[in-house]
N, C-alpha and C. Protein backbone atom coordinates (compact mmCIF):
# COMPACT_ATOMS: atom_id res chain seq x y z
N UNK A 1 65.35 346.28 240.74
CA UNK A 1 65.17 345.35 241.83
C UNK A 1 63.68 345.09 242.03
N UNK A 2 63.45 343.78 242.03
CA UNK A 2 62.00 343.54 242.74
C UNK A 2 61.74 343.85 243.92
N UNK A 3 59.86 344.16 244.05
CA UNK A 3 59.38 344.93 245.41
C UNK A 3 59.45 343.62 245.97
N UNK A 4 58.93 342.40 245.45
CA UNK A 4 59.28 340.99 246.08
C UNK A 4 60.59 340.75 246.98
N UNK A 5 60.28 339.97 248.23
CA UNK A 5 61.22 339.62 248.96
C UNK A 5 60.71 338.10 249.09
N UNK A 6 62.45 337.40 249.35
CA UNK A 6 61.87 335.70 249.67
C UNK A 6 60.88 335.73 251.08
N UNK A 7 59.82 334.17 250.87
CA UNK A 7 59.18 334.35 251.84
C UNK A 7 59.25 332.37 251.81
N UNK A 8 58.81 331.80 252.89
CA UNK A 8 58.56 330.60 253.08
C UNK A 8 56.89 330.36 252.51
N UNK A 9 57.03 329.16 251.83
CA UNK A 9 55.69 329.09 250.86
C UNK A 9 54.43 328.80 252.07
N UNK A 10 54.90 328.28 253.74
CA UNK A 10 53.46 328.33 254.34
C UNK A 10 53.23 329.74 254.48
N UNK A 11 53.77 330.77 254.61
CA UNK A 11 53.54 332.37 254.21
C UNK A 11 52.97 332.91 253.50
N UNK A 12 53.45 332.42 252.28
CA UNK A 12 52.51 332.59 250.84
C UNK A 12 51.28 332.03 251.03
N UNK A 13 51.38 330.49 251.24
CA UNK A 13 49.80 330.08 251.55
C UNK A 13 49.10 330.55 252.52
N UNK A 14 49.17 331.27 253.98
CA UNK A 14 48.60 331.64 255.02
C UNK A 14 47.93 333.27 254.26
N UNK A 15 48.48 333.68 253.44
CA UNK A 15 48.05 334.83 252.83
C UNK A 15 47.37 334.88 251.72
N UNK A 16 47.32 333.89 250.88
CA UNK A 16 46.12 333.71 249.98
C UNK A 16 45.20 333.20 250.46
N UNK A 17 44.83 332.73 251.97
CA UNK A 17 43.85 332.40 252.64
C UNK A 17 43.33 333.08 253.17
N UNK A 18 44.36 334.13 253.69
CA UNK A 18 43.68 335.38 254.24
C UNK A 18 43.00 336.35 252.88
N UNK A 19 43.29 336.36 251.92
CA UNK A 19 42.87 337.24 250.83
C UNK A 19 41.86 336.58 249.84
N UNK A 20 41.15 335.85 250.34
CA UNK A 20 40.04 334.92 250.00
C UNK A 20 40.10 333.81 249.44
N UNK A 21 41.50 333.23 248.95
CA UNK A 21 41.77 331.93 248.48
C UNK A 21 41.28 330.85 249.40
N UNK A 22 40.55 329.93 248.77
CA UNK A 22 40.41 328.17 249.61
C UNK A 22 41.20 327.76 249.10
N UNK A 23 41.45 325.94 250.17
CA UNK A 23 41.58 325.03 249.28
C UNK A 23 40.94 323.72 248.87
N UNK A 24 40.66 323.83 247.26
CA UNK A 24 39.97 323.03 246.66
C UNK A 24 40.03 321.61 247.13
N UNK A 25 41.48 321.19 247.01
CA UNK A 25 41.53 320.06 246.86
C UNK A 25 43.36 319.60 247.08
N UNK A 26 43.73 318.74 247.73
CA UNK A 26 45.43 318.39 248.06
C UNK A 26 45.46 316.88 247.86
N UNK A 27 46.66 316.99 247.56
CA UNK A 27 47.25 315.89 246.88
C UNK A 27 48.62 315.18 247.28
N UNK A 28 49.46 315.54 248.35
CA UNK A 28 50.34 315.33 249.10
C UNK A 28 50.46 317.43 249.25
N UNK A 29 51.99 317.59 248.27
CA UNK A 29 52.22 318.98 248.32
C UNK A 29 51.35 319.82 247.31
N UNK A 30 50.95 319.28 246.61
CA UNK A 30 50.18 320.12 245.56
C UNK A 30 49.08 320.25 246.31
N UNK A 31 48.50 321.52 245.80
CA UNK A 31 47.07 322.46 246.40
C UNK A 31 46.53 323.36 245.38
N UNK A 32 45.17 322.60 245.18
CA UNK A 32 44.17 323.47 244.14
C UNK A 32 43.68 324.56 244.97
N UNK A 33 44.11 325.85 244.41
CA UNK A 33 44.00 326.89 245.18
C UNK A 33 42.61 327.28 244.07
N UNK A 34 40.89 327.68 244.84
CA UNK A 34 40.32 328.37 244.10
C UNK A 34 40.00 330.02 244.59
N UNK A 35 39.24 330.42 243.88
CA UNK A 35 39.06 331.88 244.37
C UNK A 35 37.53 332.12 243.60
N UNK A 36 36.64 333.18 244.50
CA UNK A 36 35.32 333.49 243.68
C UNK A 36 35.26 333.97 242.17
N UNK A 37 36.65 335.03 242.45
CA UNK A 37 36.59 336.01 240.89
C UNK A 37 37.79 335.46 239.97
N UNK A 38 38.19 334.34 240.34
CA UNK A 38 39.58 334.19 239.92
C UNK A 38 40.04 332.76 239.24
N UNK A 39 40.49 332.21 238.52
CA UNK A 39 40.73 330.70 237.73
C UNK A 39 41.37 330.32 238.99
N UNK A 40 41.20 328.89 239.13
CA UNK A 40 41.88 327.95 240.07
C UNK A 40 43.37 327.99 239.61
N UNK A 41 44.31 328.23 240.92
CA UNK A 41 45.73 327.43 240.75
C UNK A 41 45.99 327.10 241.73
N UNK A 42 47.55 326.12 240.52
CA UNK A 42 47.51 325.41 241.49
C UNK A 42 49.14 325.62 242.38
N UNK A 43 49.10 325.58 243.84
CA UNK A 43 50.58 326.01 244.32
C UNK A 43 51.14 324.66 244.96
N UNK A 44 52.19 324.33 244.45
CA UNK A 44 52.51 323.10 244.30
C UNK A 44 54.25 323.39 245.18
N UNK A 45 54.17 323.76 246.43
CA UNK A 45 55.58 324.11 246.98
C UNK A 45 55.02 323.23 248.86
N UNK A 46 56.57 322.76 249.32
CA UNK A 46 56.27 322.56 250.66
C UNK A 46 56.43 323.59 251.49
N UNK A 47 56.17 323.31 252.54
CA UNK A 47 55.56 324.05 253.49
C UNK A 47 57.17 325.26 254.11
N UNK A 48 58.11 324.58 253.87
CA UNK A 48 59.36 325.06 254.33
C UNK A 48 60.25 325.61 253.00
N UNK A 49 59.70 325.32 251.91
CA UNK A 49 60.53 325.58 250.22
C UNK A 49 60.83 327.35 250.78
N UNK A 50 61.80 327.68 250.24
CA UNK A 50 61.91 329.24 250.34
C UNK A 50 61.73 329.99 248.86
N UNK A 51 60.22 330.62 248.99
CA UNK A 51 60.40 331.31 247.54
C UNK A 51 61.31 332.38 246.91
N UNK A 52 61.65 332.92 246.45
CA UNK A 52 62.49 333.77 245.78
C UNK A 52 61.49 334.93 245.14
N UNK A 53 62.39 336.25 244.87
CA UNK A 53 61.30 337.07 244.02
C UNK A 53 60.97 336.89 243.52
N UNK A 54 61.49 335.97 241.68
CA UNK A 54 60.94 335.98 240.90
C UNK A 54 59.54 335.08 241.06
N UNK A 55 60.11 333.70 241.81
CA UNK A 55 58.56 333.26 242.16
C UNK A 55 57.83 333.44 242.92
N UNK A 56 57.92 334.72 243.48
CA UNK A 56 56.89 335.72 243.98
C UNK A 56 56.26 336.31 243.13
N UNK A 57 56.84 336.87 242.36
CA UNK A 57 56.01 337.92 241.32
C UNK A 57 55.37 337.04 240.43
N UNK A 58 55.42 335.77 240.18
CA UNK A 58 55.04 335.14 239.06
C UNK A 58 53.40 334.51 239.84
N UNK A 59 53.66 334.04 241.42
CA UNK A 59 52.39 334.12 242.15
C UNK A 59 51.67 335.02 242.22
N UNK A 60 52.19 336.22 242.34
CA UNK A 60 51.61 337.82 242.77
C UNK A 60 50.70 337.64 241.48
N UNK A 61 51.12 337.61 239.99
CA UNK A 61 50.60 337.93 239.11
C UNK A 61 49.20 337.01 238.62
N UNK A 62 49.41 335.37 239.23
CA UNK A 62 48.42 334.67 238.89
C UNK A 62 47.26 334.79 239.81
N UNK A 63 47.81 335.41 241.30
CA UNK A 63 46.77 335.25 242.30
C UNK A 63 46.28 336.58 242.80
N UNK A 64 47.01 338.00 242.11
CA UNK A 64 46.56 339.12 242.87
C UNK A 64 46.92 339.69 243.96
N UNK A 65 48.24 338.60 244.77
CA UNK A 65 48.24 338.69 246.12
C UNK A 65 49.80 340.09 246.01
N UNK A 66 49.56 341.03 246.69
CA UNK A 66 50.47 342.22 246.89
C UNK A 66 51.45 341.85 247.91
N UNK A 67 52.73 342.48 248.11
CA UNK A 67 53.77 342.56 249.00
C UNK A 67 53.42 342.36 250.43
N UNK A 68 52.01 344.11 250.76
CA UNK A 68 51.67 344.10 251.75
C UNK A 68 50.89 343.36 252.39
N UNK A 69 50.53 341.80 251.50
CA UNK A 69 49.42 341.03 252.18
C UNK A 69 50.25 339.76 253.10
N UNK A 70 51.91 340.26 252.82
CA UNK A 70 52.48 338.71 253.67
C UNK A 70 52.17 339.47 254.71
């Protein structure tokens, strides 16, 4: 079982903001997410989408962001 639980993607985004992510640049739903130590991505979900584990862990892994940071 994944440590991931679903979360609503403004969740996800309120927490890569808190964990030093900006944002670059928006485009309706898409958002160039950058970071100091880290390649730009990009999170491309609305504000109400409900993520799932797996696309939790697949964020977790591009952005660094842990369980305990929702």
């Amino acid at each position: 079982m994944s440590q991931w639980r679903s979360a609503k993607a403004r969740h996800v985004l309120a927490a890569l903001l808190r964990t030093g992510w900006a944002i670059k640049r928006e485009t309706g739903s898409h958002r160039v997410l950058s970071h100091p130590s880290r390649p730009d991505v990009v999170f491309a979900f609305h504000d109400n989408e409900e993520l799932g584990p797996r696309m939790m862990a697949r964020i977790a892994k591009a952005t660094g962001l842990r369980p305990e940071d929702l």
